[in-house]
C-alpha atoms as a PDB file:
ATOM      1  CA  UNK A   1      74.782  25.402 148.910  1.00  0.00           C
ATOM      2  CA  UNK A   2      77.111  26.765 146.535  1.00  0.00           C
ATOM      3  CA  UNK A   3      76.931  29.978 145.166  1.00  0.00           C
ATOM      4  CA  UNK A   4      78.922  31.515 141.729  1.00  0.00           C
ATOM      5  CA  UNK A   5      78.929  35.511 141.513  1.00  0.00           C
ATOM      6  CA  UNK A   6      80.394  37.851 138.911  1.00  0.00           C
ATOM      7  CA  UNK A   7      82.045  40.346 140.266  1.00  0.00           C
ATOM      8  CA  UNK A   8      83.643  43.768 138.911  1.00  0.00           C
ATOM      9  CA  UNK A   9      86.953  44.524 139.667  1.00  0.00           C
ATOM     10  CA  UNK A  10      88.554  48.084 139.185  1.00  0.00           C
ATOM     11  CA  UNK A  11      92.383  48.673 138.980  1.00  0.00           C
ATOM     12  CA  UNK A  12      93.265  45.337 137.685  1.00  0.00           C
ATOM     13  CA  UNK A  13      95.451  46.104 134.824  1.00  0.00           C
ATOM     14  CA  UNK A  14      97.755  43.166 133.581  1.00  0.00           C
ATOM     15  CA  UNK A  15      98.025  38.841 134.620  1.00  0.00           C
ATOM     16  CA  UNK A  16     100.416  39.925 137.288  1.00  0.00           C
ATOM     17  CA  UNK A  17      97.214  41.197 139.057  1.00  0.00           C
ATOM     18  CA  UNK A  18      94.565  38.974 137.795  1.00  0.00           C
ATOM     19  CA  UNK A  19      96.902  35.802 138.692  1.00  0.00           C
ATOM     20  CA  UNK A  20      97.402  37.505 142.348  1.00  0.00           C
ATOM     21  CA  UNK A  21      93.749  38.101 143.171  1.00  0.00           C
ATOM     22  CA  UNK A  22      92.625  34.397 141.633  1.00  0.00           C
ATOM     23  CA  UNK A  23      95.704  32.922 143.820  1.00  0.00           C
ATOM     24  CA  UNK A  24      94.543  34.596 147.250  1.00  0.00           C
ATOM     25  CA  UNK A  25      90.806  33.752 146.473  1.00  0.00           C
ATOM     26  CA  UNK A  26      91.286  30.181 145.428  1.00  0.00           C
ATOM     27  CA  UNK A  27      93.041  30.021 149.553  1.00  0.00           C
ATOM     28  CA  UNK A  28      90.008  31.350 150.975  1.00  0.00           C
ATOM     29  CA  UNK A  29      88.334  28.364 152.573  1.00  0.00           C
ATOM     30  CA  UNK A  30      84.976  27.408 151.131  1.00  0.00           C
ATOM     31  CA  UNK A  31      85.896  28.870 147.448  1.00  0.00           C
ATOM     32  CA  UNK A  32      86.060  26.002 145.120  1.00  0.00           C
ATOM     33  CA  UNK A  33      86.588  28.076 142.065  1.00  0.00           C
ATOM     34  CA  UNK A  34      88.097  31.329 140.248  1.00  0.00           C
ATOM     35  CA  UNK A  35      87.369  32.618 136.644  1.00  0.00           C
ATOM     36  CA  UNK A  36      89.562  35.868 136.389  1.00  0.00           C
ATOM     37  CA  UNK A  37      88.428  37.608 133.054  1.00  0.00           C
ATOM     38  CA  UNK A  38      90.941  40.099 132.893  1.00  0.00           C
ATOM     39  CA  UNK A  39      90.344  41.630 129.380  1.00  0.00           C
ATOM     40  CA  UNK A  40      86.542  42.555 131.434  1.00  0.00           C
ATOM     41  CA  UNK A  41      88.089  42.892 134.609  1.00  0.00           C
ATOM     42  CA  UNK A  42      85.349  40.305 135.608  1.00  0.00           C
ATOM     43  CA  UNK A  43      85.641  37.618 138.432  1.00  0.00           C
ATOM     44  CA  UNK A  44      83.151  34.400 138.670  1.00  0.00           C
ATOM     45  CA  UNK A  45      83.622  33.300 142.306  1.00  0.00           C
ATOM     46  CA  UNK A  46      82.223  29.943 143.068  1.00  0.00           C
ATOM     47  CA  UNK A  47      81.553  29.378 147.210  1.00  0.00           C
ATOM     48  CA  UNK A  48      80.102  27.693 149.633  1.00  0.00           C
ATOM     49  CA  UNK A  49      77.459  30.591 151.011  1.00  0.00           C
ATOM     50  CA  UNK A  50      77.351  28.400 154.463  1.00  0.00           C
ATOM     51  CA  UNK A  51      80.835  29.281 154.794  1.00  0.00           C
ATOM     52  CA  UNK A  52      81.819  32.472 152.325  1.00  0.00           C
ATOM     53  CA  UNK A  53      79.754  35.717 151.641  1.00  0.00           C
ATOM     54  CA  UNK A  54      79.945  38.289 149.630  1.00  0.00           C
ATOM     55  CA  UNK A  55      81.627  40.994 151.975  1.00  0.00           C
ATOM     56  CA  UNK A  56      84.179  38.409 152.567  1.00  0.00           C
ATOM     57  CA  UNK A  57      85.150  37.795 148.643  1.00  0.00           C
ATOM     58  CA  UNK A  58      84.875  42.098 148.246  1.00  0.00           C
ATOM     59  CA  UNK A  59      87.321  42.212 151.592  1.00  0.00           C
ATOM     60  CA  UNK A  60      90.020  39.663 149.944  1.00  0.00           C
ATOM     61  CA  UNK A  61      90.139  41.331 146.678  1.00  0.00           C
ATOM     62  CA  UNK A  62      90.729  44.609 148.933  1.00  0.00           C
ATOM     63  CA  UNK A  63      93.866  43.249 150.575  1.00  0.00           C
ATOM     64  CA  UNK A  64      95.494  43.513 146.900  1.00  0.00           C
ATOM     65  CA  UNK A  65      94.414  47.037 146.408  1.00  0.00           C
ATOM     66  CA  UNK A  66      91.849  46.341 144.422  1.00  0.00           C
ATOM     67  CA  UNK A  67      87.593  47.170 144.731  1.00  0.00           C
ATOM     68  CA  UNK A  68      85.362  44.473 143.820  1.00  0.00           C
ATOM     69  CA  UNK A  69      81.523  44.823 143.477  1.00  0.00           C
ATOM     70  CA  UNK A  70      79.074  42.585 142.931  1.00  0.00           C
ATOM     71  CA  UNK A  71      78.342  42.813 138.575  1.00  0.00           C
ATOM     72  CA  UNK A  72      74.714  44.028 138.117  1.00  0.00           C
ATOM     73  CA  UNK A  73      72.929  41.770 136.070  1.00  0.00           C
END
């Protein structure tokens, strides 16, 4: 079933990083797609939940130096 979550992201700052973090998520197997909204610092991650969670999207942004958290609604 797929899944699309917001997610906050502190410390992205300019495309260089937004580009770099939708890049490395859009290679993680089971994401079909990546909305970087870097003017929010906001990412919509669409997934497959039988094959992505959500600690594994907040792990990948990590890699990159960056925390993601799930966006309240």
């Amino acid at each position: 079933m797929m899944k699309t979550v917001e997610y906050d992201v502190q410390g992205m700052h300019c495309v260089s990083c937004s580009m770099g973090i939708q890049k490395l998520l859009k290679k993680t197997k089971g994401v079909t797609d990546v909305e970087v909204q870097l003017s929010l610092s906001k990412v919509h991650v669409t997934y497959d939940e039988s094959s992505v969670n959500d600690k594994l999207i907040v792990d990948t942004v990590a890699r990159l130096g960056y925390k993601a958290v799930q966006a309240k609604k």
